[in-house]
C-alpha atoms as a PDB file:
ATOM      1  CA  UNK A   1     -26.916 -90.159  35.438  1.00  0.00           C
ATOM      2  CA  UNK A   2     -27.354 -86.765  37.069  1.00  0.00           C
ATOM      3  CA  UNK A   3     -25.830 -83.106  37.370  1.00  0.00           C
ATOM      4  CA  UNK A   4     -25.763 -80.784  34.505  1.00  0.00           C
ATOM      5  CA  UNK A   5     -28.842 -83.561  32.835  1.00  0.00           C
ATOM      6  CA  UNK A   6     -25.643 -85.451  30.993  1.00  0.00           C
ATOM      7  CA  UNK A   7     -27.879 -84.648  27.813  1.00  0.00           C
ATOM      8  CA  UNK A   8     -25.537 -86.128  25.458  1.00  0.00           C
ATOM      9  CA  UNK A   9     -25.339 -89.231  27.737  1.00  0.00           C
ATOM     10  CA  UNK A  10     -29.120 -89.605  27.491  1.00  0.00           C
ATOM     11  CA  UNK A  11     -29.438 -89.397  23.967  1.00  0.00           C
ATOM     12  CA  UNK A  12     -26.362 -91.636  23.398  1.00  0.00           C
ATOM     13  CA  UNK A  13     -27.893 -94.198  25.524  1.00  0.00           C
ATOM     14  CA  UNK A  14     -31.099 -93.585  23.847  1.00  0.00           C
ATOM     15  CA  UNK A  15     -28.797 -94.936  20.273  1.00  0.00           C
ATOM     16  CA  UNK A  16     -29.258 -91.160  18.667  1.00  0.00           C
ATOM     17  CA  UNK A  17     -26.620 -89.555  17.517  1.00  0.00           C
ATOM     18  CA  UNK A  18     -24.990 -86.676  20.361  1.00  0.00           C
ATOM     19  CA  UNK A  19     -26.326 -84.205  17.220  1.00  0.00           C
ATOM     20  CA  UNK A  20     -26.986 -83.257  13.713  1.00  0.00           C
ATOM     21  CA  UNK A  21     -23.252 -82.916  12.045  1.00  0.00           C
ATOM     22  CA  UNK A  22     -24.685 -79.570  10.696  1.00  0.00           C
ATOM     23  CA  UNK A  23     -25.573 -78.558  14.050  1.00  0.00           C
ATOM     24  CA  UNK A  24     -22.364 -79.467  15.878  1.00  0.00           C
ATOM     25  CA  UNK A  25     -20.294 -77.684  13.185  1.00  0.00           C
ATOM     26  CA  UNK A  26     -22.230 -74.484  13.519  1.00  0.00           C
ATOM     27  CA  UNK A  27     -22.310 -74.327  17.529  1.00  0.00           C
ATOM     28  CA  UNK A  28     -18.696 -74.613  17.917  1.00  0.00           C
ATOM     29  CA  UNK A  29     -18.460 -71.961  14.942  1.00  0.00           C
ATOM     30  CA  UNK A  30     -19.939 -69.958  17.425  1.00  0.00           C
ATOM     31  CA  UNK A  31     -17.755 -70.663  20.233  1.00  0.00           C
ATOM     32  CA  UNK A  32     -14.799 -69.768  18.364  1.00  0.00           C
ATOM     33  CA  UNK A  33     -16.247 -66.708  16.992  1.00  0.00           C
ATOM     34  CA  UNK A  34     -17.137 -65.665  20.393  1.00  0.00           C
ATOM     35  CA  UNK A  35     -13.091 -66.948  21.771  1.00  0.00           C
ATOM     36  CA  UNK A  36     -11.684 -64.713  19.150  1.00  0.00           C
ATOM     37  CA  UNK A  37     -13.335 -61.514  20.573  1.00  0.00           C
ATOM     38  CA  UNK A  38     -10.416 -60.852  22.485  1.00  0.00           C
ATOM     39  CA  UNK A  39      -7.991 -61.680  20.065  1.00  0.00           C
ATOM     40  CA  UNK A  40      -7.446 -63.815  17.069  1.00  0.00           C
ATOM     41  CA  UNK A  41      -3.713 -65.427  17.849  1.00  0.00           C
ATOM     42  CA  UNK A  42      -4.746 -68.855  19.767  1.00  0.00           C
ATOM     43  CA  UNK A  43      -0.954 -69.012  21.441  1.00  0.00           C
ATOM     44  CA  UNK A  44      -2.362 -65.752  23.051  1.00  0.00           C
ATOM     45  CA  UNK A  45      -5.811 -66.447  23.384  1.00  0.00           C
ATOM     46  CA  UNK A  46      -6.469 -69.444  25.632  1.00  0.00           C
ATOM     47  CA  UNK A  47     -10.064 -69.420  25.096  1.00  0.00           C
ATOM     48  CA  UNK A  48      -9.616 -69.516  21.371  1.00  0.00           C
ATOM     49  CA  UNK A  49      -7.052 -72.171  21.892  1.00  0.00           C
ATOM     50  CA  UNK A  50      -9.211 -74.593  23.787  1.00  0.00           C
ATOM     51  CA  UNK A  51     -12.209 -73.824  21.818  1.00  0.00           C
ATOM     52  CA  UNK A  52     -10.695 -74.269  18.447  1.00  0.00           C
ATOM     53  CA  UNK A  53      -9.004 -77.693  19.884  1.00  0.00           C
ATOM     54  CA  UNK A  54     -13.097 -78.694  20.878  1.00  0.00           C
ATOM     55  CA  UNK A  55     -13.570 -78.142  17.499  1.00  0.00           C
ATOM     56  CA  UNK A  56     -10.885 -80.123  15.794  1.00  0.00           C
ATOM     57  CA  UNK A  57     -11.752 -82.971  18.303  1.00  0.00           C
ATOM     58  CA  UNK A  58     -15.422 -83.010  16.760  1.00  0.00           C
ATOM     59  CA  UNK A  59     -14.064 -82.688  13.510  1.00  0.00           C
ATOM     60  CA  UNK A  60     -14.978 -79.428  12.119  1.00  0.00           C
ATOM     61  CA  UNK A  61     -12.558 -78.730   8.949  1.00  0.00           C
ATOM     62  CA  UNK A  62      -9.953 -76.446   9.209  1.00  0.00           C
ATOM     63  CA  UNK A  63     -11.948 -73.577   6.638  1.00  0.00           C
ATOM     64  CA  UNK A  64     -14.528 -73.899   9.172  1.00  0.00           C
ATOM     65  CA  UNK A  65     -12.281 -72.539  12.264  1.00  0.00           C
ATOM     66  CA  UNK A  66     -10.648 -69.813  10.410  1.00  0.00           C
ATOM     67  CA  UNK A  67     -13.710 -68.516   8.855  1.00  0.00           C
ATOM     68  CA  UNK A  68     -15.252 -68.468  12.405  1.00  0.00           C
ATOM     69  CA  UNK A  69     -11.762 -66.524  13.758  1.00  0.00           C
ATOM     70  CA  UNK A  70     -12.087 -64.027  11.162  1.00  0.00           C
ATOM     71  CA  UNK A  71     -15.637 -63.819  12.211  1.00  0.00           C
ATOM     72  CA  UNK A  72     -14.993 -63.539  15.671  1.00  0.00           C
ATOM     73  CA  UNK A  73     -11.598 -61.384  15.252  1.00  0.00           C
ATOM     74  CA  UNK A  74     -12.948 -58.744  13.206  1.00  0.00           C
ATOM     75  CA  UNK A  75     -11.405 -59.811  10.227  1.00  0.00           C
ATOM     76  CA  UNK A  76     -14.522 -60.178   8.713  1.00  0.00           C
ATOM     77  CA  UNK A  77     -16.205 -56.379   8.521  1.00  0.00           C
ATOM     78  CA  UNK A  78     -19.573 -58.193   7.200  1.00  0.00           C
ATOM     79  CA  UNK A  79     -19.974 -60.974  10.545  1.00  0.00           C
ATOM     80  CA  UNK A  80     -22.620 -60.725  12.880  1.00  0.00           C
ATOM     81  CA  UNK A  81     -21.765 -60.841  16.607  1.00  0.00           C
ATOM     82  CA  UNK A  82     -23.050 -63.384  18.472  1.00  0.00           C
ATOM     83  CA  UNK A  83     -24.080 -63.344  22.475  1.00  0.00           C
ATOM     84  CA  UNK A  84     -24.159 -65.152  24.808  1.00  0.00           C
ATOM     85  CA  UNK A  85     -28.015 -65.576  26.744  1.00  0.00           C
ATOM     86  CA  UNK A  86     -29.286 -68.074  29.683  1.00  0.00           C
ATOM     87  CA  UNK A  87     -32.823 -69.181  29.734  1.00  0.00           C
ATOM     88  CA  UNK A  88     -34.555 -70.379  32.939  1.00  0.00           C
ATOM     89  CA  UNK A  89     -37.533 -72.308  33.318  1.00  0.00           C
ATOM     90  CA  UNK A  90     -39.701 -75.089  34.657  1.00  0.00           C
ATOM     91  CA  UNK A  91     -40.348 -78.415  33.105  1.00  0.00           C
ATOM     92  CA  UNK A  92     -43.127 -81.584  33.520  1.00  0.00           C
ATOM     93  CA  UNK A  93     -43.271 -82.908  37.402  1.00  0.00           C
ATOM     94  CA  UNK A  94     -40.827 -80.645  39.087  1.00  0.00           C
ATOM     95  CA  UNK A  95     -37.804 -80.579  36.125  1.00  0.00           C
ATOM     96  CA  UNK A  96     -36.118 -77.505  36.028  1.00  0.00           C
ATOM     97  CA  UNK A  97     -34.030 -76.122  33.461  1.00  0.00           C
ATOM     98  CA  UNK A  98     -30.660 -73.735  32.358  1.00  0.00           C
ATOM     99  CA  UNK A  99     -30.943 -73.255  28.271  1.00  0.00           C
ATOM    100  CA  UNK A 100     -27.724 -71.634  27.477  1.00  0.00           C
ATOM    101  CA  UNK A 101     -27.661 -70.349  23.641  1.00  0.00           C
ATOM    102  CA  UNK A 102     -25.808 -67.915  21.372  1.00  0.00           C
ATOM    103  CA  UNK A 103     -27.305 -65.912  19.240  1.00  0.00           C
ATOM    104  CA  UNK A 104     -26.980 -62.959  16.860  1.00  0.00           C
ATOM    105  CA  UNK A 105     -30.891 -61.996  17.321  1.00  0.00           C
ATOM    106  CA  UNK A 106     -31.729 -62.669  20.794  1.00  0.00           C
ATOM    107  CA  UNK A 107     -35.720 -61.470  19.580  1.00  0.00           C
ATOM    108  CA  UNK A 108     -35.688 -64.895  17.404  1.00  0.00           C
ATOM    109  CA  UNK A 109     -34.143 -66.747  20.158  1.00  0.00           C
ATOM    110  CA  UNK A 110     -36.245 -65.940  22.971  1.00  0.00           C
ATOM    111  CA  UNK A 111     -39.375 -66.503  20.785  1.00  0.00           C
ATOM    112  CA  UNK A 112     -38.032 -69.716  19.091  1.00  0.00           C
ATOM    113  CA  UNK A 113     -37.104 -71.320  22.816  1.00  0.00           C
ATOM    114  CA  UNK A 114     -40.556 -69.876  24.503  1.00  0.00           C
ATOM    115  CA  UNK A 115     -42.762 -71.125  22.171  1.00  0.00           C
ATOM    116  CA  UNK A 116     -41.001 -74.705  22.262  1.00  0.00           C
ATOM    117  CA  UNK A 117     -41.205 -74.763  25.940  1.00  0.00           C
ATOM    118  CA  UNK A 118     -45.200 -74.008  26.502  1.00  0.00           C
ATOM    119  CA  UNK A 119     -46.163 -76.602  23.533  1.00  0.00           C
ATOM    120  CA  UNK A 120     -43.945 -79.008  25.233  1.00  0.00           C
ATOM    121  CA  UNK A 121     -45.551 -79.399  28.712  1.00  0.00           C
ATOM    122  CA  UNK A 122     -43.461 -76.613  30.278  1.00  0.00           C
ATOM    123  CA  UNK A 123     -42.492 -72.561  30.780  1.00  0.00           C
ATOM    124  CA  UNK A 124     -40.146 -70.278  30.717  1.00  0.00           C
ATOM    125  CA  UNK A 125     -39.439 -68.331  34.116  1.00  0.00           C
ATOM    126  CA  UNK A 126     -37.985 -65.009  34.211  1.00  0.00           C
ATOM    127  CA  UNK A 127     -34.066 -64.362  35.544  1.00  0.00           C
ATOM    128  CA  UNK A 128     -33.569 -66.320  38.491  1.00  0.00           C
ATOM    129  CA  UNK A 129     -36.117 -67.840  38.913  1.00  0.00           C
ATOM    130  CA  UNK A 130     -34.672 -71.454  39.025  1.00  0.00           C
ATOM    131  CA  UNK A 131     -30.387 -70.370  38.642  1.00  0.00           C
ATOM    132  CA  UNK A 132     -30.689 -70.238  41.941  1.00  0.00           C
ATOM    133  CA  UNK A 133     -31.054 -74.699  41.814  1.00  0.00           C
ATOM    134  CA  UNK A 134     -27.731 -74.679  40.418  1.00  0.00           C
ATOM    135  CA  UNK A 135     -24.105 -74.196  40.201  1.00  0.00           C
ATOM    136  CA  UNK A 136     -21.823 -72.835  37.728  1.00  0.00           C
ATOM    137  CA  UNK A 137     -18.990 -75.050  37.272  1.00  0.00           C
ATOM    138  CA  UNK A 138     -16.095 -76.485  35.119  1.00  0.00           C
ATOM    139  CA  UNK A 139     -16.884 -80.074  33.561  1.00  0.00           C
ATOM    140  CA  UNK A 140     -14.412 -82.415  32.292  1.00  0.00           C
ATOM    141  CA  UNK A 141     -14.755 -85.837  31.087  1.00  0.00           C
ATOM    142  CA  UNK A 142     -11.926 -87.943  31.488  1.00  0.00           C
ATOM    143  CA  UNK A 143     -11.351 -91.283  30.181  1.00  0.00           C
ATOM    144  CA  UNK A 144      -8.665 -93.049  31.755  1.00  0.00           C
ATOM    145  CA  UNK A 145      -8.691 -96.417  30.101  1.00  0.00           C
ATOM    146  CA  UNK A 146      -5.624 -98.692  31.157  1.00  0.00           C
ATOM    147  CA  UNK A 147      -5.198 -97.388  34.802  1.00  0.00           C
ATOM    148  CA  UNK A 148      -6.676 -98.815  37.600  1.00  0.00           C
ATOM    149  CA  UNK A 149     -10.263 -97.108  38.572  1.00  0.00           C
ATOM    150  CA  UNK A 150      -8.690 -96.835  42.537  1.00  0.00           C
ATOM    151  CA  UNK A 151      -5.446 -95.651  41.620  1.00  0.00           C
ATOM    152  CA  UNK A 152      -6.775 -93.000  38.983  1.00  0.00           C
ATOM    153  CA  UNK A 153      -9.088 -91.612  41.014  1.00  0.00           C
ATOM    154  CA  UNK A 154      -6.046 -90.605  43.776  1.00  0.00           C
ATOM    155  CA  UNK A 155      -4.409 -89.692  41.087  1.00  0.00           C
ATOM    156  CA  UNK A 156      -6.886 -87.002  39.592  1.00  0.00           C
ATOM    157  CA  UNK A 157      -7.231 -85.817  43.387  1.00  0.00           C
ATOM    158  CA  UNK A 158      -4.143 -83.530  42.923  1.00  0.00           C
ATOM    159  CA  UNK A 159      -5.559 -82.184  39.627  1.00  0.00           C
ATOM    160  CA  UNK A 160      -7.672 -79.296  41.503  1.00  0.00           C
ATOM    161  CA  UNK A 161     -11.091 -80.227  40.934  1.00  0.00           C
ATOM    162  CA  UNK A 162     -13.140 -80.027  43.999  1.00  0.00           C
ATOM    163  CA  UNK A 163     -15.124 -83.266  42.934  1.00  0.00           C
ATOM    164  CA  UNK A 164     -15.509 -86.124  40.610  1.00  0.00           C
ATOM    165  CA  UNK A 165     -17.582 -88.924  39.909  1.00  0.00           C
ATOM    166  CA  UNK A 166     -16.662 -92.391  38.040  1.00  0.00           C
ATOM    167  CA  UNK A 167     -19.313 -93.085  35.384  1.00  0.00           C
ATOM    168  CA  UNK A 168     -19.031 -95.786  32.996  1.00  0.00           C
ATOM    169  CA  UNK A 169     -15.398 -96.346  33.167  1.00  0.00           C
ATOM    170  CA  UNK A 170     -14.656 -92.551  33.171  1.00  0.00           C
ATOM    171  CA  UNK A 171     -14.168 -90.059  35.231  1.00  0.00           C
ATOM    172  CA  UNK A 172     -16.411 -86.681  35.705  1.00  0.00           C
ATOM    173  CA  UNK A 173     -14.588 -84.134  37.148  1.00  0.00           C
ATOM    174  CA  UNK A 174     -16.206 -80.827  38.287  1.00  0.00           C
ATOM    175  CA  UNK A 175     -14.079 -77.694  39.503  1.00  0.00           C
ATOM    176  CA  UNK A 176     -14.614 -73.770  40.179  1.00  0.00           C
ATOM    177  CA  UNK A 177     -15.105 -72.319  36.361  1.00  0.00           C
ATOM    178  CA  UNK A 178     -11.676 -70.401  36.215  1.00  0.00           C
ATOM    179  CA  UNK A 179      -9.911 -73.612  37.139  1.00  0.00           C
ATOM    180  CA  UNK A 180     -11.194 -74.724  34.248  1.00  0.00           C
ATOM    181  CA  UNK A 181      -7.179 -74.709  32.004  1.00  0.00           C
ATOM    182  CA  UNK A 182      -5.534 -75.469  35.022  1.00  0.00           C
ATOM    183  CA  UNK A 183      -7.616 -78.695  35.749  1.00  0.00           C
ATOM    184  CA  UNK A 184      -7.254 -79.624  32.353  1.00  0.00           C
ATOM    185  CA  UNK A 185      -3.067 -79.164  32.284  1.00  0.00           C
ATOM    186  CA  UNK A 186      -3.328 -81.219  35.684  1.00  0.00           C
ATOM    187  CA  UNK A 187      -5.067 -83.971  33.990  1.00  0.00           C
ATOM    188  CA  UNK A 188      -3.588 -84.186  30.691  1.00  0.00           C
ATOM    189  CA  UNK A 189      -0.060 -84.206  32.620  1.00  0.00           C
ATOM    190  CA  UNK A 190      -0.856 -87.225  34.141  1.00  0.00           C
ATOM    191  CA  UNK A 191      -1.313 -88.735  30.929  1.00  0.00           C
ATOM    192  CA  UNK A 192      -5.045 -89.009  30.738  1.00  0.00           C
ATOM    193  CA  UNK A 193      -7.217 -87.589  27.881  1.00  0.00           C
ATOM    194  CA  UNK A 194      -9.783 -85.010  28.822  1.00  0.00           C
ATOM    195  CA  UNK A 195     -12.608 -86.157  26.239  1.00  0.00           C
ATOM    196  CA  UNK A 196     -14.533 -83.054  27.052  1.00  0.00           C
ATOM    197  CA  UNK A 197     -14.187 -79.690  28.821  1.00  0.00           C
ATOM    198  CA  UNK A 198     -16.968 -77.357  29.454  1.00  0.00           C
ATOM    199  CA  UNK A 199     -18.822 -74.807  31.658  1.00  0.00           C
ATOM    200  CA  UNK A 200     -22.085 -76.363  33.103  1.00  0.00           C
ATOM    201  CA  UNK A 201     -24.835 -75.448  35.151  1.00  0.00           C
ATOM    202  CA  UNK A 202     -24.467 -78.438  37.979  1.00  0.00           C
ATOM    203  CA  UNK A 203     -28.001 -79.123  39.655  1.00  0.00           C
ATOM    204  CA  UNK A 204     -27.232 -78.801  43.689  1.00  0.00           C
ATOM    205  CA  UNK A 205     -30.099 -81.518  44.136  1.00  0.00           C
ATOM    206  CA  UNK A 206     -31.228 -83.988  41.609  1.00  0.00           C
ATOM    207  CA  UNK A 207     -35.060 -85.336  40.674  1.00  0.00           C
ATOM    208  CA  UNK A 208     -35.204 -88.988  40.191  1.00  0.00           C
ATOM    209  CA  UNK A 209     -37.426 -90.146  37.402  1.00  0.00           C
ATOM    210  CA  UNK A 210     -39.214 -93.070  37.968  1.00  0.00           C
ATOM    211  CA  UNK A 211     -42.006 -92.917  36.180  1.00  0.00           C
ATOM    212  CA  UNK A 212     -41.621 -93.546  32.351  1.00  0.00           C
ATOM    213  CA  UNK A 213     -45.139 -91.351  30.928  1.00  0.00           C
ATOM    214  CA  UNK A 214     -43.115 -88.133  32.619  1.00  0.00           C
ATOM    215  CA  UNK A 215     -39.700 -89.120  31.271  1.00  0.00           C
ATOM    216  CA  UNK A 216     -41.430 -89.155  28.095  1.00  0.00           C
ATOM    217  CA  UNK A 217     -42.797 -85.824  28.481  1.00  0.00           C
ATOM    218  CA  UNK A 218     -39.092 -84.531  29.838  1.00  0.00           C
ATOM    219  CA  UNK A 219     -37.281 -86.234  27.353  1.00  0.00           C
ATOM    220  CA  UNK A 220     -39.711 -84.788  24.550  1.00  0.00           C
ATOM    221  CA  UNK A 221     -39.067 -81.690  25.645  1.00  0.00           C
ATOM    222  CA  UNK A 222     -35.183 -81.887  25.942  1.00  0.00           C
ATOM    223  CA  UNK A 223     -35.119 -83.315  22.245  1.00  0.00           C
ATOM    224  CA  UNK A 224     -37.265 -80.175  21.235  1.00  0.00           C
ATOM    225  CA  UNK A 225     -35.098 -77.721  22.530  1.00  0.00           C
ATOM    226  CA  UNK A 226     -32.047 -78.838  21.810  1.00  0.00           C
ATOM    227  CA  UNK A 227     -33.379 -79.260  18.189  1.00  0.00           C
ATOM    228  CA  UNK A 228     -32.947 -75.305  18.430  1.00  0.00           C
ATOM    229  CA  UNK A 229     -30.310 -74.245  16.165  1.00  0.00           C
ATOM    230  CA  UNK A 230     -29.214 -71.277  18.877  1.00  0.00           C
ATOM    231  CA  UNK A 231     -29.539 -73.621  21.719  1.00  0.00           C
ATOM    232  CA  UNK A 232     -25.659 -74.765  22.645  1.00  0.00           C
ATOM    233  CA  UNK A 233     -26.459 -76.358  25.977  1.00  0.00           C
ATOM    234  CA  UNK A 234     -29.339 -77.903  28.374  1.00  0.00           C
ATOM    235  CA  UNK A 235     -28.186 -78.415  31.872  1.00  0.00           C
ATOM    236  CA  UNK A 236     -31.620 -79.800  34.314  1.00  0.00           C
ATOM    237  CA  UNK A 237     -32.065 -81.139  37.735  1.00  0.00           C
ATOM    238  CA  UNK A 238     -33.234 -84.359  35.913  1.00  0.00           C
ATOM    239  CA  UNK A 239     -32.088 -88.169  37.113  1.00  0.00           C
ATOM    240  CA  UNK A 240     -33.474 -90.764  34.895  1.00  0.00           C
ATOM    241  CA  UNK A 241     -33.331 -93.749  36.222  1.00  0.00           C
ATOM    242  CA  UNK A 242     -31.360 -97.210  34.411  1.00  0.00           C
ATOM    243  CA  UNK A 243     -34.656 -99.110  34.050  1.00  0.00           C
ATOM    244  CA  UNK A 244     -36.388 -95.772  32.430  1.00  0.00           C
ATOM    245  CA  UNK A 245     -33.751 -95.356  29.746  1.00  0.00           C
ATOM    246  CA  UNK A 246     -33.863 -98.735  29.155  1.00  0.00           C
ATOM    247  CA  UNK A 247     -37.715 -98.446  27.982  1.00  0.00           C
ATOM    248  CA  UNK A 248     -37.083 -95.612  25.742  1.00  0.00           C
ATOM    249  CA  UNK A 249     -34.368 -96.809  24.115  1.00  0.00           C
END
């Protein structure tokens, strides 16, 4: 368990739920809003498209999406924008960390993620200061139950991502971030379904944890921020290891 700090992994092995119902809804409200910017019609807007079908697979309702469209559109005169910010910054033992949020008062934001990070064993660096540890790229989770593990895997070598990983029965796939569609199409053509497409920050080197009083710390720290409700993503250079997971479950 590696890369972009599989943060929903962790906290689904931990038995929590991947996050507060409220929370989800409101995030991908967000994302749409932020889609529809350049247009409101999904069949022309494949940003829209894809994040409105992220939505519906998390099971926002349908007044939900169109409310954030109009919002995002300019449909809705009264809407606040929201942006799009990166946080950098350095964690207990070594962890780094990418906080991506989006946020219609960056002033809030910044203060809100700051002060969680210094009362939580960490601090925030300023630009670049650890972006430099990673890689933007396009994620996808694919689950390709009823095909052999061998044969799927040569089969998702044609889709265009430049690497993949099996974990836990499924495949990650990672690929340059505006082969992010095309990936996708590639997969889903072959009949597999694509549980989960995003753009990640992809650690080029991972830190093992080993040690379960500093996976505590990290993990406490992780929970925290993503407890944020502007926070929309935590990507780290963070490896926990089996046996650590297993204690704090």
């Amino acid at each position: 368990m590696s890369g972009h700090s599989k943060w929903s992994s962790i906290k689904h092995k931990k038995g929590a739920a991947d996050a507060k119902r409220g929370k989800v809804f409101t995030l991908h409200a967000k994302l749409i809003a932020l889609a529809a910017r350049s247009g409101g019609d999904p069949s022309m807007n494949p940003s829209l498209r894809s994040a409105i079908d992220r939505a519906k697979g998390d099971n926002v309702p349908n007044a939900n999406i169109d409310t954030a469209v109009k919002k995002g559109s300019g449909a809705d005169k009264n809407a606040a924008a929201y942006e799009e910010i990166t946080y950098e910054g350095f964690g207990p033992d070594g962890s780094v960390f990418m906080v991506d949020c989006i946020t219609d008062n960056k002033n809030r934001t910044l203060t809100n993620v700051r002060t969680i990070w210094t009362k939580n064993g960490g601090n925030m660096g300023s630009a670049g200061t650890v972006a430099w540890k990673f890689d933007k790229k396009a994620f996808l989770l694919v689950d390709v139950a009823g095909t052999d593990a061998e044969e799927a895997e040569l089969a998702l070598m044609d889709s265009g991502a430049d690497d993949m990983a099996e974990v836990d029965g499924k495949f990650e796939l990672y690929a340059d971030p505006k082969q992010l569609t095309t990936v996708k199409n590639a997969v889903e053509a072959l009949g597999y379904k694509v549980e989960k497409d995003e753009l990640i920050w992809k650690a080029k080197e991972d830190m093992k944890v080993t040690d379960v009083a500093v996976a505590k710390k990290i993990m406490k720290l992780m929970e925290m921020i993503d407890e944020d409700d502007d926070v929309s993503q935590i990507s780290s250079n963070v490896d926990f290891d089996e046996s650590i997971l297993a204690e704090l479950g």
